[in-house]
Protein backbone atom coordinates (compact mmCIF):
# COMPACT_ATOMS: atom_id res chain seq x y z
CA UNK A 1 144.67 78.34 132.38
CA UNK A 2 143.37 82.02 133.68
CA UNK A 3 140.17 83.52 134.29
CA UNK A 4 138.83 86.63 134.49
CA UNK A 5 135.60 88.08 135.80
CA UNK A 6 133.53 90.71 135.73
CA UNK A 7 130.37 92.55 137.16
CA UNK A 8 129.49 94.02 140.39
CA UNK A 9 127.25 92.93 143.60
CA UNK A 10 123.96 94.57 142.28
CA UNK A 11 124.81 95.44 139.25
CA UNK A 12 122.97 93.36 136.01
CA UNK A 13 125.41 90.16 135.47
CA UNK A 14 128.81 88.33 136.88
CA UNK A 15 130.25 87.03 134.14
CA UNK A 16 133.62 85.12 134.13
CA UNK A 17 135.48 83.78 131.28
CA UNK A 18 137.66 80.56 131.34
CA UNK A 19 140.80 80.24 128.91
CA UNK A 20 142.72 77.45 128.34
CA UNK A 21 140.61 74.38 129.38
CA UNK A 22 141.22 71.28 127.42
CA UNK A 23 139.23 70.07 124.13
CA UNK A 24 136.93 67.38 124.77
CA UNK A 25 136.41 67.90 128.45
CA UNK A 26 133.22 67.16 129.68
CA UNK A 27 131.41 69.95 131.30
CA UNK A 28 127.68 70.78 132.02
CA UNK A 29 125.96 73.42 133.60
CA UNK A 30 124.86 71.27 136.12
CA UNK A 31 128.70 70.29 137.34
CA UNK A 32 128.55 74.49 137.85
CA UNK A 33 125.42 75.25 139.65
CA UNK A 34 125.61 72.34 142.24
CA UNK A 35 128.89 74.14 143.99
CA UNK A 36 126.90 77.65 143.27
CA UNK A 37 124.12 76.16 145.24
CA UNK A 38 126.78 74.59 147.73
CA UNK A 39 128.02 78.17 148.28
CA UNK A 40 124.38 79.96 149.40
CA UNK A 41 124.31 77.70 152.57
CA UNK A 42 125.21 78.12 155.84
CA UNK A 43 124.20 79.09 159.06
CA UNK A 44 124.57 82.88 159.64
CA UNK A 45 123.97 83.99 155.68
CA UNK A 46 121.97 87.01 155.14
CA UNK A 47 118.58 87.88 153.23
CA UNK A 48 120.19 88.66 150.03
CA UNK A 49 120.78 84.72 149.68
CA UNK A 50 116.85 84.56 150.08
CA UNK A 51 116.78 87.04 146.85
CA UNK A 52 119.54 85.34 144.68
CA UNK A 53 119.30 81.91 143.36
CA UNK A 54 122.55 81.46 141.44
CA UNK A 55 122.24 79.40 138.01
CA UNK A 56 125.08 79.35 135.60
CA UNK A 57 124.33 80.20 131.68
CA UNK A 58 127.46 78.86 129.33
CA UNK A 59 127.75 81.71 127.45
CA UNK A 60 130.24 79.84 124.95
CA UNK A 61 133.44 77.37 124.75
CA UNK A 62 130.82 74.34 124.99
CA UNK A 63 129.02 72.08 122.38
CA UNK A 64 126.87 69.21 123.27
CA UNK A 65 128.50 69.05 126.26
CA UNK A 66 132.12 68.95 125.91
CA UNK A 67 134.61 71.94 126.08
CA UNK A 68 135.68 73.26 122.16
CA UNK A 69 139.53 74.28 123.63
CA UNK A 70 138.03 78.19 123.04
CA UNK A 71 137.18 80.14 125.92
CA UNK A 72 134.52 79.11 128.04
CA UNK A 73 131.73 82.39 129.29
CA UNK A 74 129.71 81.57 132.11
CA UNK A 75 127.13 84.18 133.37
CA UNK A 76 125.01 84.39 136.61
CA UNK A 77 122.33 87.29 136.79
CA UNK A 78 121.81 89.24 139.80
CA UNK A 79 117.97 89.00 140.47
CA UNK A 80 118.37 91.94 143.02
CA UNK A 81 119.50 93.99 140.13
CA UNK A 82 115.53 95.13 139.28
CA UNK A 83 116.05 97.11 142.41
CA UNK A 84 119.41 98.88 141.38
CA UNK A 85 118.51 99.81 137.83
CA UNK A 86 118.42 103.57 138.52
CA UNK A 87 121.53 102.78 141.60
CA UNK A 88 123.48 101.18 139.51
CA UNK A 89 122.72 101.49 135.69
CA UNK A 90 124.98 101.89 133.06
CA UNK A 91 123.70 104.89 131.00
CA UNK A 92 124.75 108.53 132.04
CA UNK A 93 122.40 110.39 134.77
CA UNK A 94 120.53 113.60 134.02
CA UNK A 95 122.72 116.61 136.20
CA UNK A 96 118.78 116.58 138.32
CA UNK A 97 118.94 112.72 138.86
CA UNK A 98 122.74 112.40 139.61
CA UNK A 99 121.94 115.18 142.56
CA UNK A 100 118.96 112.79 144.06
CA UNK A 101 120.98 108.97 143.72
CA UNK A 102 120.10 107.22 146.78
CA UNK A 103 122.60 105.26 148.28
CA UNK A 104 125.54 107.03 147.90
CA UNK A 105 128.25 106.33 150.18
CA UNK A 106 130.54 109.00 151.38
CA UNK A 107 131.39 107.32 155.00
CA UNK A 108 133.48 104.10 154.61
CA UNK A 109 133.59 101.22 156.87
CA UNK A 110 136.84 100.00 158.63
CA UNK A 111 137.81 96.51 157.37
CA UNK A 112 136.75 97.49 153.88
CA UNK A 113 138.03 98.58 150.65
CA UNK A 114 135.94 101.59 150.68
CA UNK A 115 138.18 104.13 151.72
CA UNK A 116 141.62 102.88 149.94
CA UNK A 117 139.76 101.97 147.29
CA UNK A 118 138.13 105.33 147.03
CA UNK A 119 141.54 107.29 147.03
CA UNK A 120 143.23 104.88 144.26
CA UNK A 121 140.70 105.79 141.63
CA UNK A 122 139.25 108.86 143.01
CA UNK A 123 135.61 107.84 143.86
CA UNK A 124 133.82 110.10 146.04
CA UNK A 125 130.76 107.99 145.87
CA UNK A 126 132.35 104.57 147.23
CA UNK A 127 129.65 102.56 146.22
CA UNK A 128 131.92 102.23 143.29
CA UNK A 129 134.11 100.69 145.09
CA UNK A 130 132.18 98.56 147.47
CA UNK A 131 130.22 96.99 144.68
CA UNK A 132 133.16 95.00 143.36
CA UNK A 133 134.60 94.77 146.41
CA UNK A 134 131.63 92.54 147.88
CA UNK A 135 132.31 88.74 148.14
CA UNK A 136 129.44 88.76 145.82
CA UNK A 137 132.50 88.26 143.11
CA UNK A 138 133.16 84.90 144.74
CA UNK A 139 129.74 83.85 142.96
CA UNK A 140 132.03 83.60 139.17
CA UNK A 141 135.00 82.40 141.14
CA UNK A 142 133.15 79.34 142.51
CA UNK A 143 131.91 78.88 138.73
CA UNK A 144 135.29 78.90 137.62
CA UNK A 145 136.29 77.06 140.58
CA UNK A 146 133.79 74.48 139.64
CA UNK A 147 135.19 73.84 136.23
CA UNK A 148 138.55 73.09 137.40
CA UNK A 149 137.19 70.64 139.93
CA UNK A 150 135.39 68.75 137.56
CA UNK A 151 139.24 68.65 135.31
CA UNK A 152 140.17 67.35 138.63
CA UNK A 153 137.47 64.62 139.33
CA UNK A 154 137.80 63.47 135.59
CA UNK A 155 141.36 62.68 136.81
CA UNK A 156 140.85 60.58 140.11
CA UNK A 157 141.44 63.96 141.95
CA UNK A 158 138.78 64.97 144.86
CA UNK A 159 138.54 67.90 147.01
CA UNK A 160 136.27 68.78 149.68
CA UNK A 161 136.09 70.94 152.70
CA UNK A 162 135.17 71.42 156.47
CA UNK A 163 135.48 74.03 159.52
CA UNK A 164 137.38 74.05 161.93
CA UNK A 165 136.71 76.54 163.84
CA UNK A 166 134.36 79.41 164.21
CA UNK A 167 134.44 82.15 166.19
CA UNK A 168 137.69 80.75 169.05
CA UNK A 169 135.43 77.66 169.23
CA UNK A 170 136.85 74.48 167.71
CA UNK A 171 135.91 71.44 166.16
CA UNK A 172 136.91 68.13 168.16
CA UNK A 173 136.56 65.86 165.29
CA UNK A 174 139.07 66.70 162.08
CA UNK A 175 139.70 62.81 160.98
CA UNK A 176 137.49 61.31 158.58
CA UNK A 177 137.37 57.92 157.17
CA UNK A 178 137.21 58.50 153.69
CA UNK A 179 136.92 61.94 151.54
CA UNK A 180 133.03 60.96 150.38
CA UNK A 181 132.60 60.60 153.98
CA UNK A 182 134.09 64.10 154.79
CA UNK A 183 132.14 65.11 151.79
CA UNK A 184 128.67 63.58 153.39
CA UNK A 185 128.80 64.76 156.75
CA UNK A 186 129.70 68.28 156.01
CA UNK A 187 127.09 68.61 153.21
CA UNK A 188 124.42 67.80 155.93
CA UNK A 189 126.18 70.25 158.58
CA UNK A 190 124.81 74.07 158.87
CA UNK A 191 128.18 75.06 159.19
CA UNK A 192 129.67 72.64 157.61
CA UNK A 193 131.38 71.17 160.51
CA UNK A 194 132.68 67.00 161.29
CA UNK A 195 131.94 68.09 165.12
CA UNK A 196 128.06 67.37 165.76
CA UNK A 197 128.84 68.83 169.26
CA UNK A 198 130.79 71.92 168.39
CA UNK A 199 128.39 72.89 165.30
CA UNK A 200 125.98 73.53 167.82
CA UNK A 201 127.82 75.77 170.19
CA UNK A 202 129.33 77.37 166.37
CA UNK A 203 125.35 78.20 165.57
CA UNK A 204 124.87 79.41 168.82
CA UNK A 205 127.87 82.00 168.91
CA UNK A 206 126.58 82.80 164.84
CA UNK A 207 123.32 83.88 166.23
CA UNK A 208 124.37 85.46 169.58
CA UNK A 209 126.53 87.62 167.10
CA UNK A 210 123.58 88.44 164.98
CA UNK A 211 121.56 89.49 168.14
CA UNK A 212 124.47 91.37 169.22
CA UNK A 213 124.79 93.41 165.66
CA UNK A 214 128.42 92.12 165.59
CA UNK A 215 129.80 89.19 163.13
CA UNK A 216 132.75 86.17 163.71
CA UNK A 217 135.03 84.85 161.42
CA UNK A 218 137.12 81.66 161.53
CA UNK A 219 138.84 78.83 159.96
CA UNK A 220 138.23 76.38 156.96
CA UNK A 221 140.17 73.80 155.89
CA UNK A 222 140.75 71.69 151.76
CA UNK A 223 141.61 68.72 151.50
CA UNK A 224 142.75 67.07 148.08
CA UNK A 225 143.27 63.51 147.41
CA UNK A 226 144.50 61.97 144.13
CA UNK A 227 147.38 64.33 143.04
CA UNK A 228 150.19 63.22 141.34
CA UNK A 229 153.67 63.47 142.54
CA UNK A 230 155.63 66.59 141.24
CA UNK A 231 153.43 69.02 140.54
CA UNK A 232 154.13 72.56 140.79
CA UNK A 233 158.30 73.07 140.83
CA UNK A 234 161.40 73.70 143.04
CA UNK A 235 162.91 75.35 140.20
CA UNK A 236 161.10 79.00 139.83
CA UNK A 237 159.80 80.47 142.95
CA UNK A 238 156.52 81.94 141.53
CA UNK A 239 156.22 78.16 139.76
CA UNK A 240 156.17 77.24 143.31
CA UNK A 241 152.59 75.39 143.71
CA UNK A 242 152.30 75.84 147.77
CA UNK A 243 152.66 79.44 146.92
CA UNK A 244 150.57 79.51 144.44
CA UNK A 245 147.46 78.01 146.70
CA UNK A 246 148.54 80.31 149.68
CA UNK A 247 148.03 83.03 147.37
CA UNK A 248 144.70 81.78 146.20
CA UNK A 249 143.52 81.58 149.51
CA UNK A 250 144.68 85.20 150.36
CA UNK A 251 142.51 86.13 147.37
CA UNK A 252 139.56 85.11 149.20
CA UNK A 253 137.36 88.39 150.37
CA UNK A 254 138.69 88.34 154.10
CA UNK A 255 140.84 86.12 154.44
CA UNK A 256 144.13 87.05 156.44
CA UNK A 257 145.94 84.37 157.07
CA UNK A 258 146.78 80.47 155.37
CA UNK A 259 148.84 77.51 156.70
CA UNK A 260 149.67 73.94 155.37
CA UNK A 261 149.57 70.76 157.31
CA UNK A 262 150.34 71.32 161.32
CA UNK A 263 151.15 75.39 160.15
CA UNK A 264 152.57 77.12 162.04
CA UNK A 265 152.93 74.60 164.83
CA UNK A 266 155.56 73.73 162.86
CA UNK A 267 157.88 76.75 164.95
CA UNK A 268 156.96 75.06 167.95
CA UNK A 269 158.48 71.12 167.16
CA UNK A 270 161.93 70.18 166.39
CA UNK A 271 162.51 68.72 163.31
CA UNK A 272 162.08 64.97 163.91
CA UNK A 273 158.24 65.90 164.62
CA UNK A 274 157.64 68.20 161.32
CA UNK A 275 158.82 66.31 158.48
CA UNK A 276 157.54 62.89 156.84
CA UNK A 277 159.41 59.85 156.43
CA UNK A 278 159.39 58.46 153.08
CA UNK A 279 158.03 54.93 152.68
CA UNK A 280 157.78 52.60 149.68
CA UNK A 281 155.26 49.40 148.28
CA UNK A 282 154.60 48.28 145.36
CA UNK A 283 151.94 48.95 145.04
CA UNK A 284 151.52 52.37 146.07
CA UNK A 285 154.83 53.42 145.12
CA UNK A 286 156.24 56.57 147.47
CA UNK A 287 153.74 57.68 150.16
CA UNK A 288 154.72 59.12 153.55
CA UNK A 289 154.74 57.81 157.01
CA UNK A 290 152.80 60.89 157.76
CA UNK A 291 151.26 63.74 156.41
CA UNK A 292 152.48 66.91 159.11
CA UNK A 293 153.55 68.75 155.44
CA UNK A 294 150.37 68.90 154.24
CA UNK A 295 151.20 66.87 150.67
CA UNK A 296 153.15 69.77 149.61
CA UNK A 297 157.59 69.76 149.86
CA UNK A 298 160.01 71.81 147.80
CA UNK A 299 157.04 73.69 146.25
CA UNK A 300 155.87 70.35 144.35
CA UNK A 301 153.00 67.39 145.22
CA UNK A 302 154.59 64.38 147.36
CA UNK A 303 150.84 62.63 146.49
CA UNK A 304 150.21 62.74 149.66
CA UNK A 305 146.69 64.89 150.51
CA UNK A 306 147.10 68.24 149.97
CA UNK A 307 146.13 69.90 153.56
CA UNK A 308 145.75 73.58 153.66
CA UNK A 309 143.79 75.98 155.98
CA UNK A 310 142.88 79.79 155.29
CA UNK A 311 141.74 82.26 158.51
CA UNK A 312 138.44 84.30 158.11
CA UNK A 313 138.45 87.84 159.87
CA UNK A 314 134.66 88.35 160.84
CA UNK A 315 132.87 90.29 158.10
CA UNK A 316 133.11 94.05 158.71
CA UNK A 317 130.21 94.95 158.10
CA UNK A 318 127.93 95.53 161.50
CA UNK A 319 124.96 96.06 162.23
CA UNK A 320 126.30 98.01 165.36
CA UNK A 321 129.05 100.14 163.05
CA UNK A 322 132.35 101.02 163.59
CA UNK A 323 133.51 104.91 163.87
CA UNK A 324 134.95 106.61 160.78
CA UNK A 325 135.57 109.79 159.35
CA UNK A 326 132.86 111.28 156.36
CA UNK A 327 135.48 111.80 153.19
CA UNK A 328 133.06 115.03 152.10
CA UNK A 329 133.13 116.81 155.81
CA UNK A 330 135.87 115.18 157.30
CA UNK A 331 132.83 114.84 160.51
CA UNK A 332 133.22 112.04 163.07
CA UNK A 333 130.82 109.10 161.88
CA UNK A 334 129.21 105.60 162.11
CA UNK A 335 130.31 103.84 159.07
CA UNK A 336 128.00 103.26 156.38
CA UNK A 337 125.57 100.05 156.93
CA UNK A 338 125.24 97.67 154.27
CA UNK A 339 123.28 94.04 153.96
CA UNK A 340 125.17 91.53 155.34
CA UNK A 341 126.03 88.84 157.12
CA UNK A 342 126.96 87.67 160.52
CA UNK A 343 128.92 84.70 159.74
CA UNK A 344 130.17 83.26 156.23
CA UNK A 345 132.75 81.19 156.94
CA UNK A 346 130.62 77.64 155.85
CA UNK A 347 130.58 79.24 152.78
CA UNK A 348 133.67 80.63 152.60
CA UNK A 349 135.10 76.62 152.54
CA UNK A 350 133.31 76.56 149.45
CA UNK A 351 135.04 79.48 147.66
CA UNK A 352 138.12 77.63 149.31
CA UNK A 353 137.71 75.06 148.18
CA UNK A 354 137.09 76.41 144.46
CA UNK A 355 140.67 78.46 144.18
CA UNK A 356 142.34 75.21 145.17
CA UNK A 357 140.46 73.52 142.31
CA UNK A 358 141.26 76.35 140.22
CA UNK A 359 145.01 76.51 141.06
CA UNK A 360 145.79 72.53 140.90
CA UNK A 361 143.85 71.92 137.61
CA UNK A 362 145.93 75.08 136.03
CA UNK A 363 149.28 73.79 137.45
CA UNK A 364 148.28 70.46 136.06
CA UNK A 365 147.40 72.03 132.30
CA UNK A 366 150.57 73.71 132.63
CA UNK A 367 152.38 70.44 133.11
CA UNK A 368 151.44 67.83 131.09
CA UNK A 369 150.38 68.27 127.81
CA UNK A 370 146.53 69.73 127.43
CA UNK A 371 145.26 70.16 124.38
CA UNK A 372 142.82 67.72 123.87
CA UNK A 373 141.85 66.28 127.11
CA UNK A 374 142.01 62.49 126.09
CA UNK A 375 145.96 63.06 126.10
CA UNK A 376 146.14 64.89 129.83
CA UNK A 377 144.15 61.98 130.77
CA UNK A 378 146.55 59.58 129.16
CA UNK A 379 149.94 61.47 130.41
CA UNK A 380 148.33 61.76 134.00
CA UNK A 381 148.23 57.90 134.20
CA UNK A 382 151.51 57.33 132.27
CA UNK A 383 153.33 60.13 134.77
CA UNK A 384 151.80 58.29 137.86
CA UNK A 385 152.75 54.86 136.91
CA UNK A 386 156.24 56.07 136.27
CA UNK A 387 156.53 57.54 139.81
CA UNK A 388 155.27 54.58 141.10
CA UNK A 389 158.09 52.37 139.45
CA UNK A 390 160.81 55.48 140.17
């Protein structure tokens, strides 16, 4: 499976398009906008998710409800786009009107695109840049994200997220009992938190940094249960599904960093403390003593959950800006000020949690057969009561 998408933060539309999904699959708008919904929350968002209310139209690839095997269109509008039309239209500009557009951005902000961007394709107004640049592209990546985890779900496979930490201050409580409770508790958290104690201190530091004209990043962490064993291959390194989520996650906008299981701790144990014994029953099959791994060995599913955590800088965009240089008089700056806000990482589990989705459904299409999604179903339960009986 791939997807591409397409549009820009204020322009008219996002638009994504899905290729490669199974026939038959059910899918709904509904299964969409609940994680594009999902992704508006959180504590420390700013105003423009007070202007946007995303809602997914199926552009094609579905009839009466199930997927046609064709490629699926799915299309959000931009209500803030009624205020761009002359910014950020798509017919030419009278040589009088291009001389007076507002908004044009000659003075870019560290931690952004703008200024690389600006030099690769030779924009002196970096708004052209910045507009696709803007996490507002997550918005079709959640969409797509939200088709492959409803592949996923249709399969016994559930995913779900939670942070653990926001801005150097860390959540105490990272078990759970169950994913649905994971799922609950999380859902009903501002910043999406298991820690009713830390969220509060995390709000707090959000809204001291808002005050302060500053932002914080920090960490979010997927989990996925119900994967089968093998998935993903020791064969071909860029087959290699761990590497294929870690470079999902890198994909996210600001995200620098991405471990799996204990991470990185991992340098700091010997051996007999970092890897999983195997274990056997009947009626499990192979599991692991533990889970320090992170579900994930030889660049293949061990069935175990699949842990893996991605590191949010804090948005650059402040409200107190950052010194740079103006590309037309090379003149000592502040750095251009755009909407924005002080803390996304509660949302930015959700657009985690949507390229892990996105990545296990497509290494699962590419596996088993996946034409018509009545036989994936069918090898997915033949292939896992084969590993069972291995």
């Amino acid at each position: 499976m791939r997807y591409l998408t397409s549009g820009e933060s204020h322009g008219p539309k996002l638009i994504t398009i899905i290729e490669g999904l199974p026939a038959g699959m059910p899918l709904l708008a509904e299964d969409i906008n609940e994680d594009l919904a999902r992704r508006q929350k959180g504590h420390g968002r700013g105003r423009r998710m007070q202007i946007e209310t995303d809602t997914v139209e199926i552009g094609g690839g579905i009839r009466h409800g199930y997927t046609l095997g064709s490629p699926v269109s799915l299309i959000v509008d931009n209500n803030d786009w009624k205020h761009w039309t002359k910014i950020m239209g798509q017919e030419p500009l009278l040589e009088e009107e291009a001389a007076d557009i507002k908004r044009k951005i000659s003075r870019p902000r560290p931690g952004h695109a703008d200024l690389n961007g600006a030099i690769k394709y030779g924009h002196r107004d970096m708004r052209n840049v910045l507009e696709r640049s803007s996490a507002r592209e997550t918005t079709v990546r959640v969409a797509a994200g939200a088709v492959g985890r409803k592949l996923l779900s249709q399969l016994g496979i559930k995913v779900a997220s939670h942070v653990v930490e926001i801005g150097g201050i860390k959540s105490n409580v990272n078990t759970y009992g169950s994913i649905e409770e994971l799922k609950e508790v999380t859902e009903n958290s501002p910043v999406r938190c298991l820690d009713p104690i830390a969220e509060k201190v995390m709000m707090k530091a959000i809204d001291d940094a808002k005050t302060n004209g500053d932002s914080i990043g920090g960490i979010v962490e997927v989990v996925v249960e119900g994967m089968p064993i093998g998935v993903g291959s020791y064969v071909h390194y860029d087959r290699k599904l761990d590497a294929k989520l870690a470079g999902a996650i890198m994909s996210i906008n600001a995200f620098k960093g991405v471990e799996f299981g204990i991470g990185f701790e991992a340098a700091r144990k010997p051996g007999s403390e970092v890897h999983d014994e195997i274990i056997w029953d009947k009626e499990e099959g192979y599991t692991r003593r533990t889970n320090r791994l992170g579900g994930l060995e030889g660049g293949m599913t061990t069935g175990m959950p699949i842990v893996v955590r991605g590191v949010m800088k804090p948005i650059p965009t402040l409200y107190k800006p950052l010194k740079s240089v103006d590309i037309d008089t090379k003149e000592e700056f502040s750095a251009s000020i755009e909407r924005s806000d002080s803390c996304a990482v509660p949302a930015a589990a959700v657009v985690a949690e949507s390229v892990v989705a996105w990545e296990l459904a497509s290494a699962i299409v590419e596996q088993f057969y996946s034409d018509r999604f009545e036989g994936l179903v069918n090898n997915i339960a033949k292939h896992n009561e084969y590993a069972r009986e291995f």
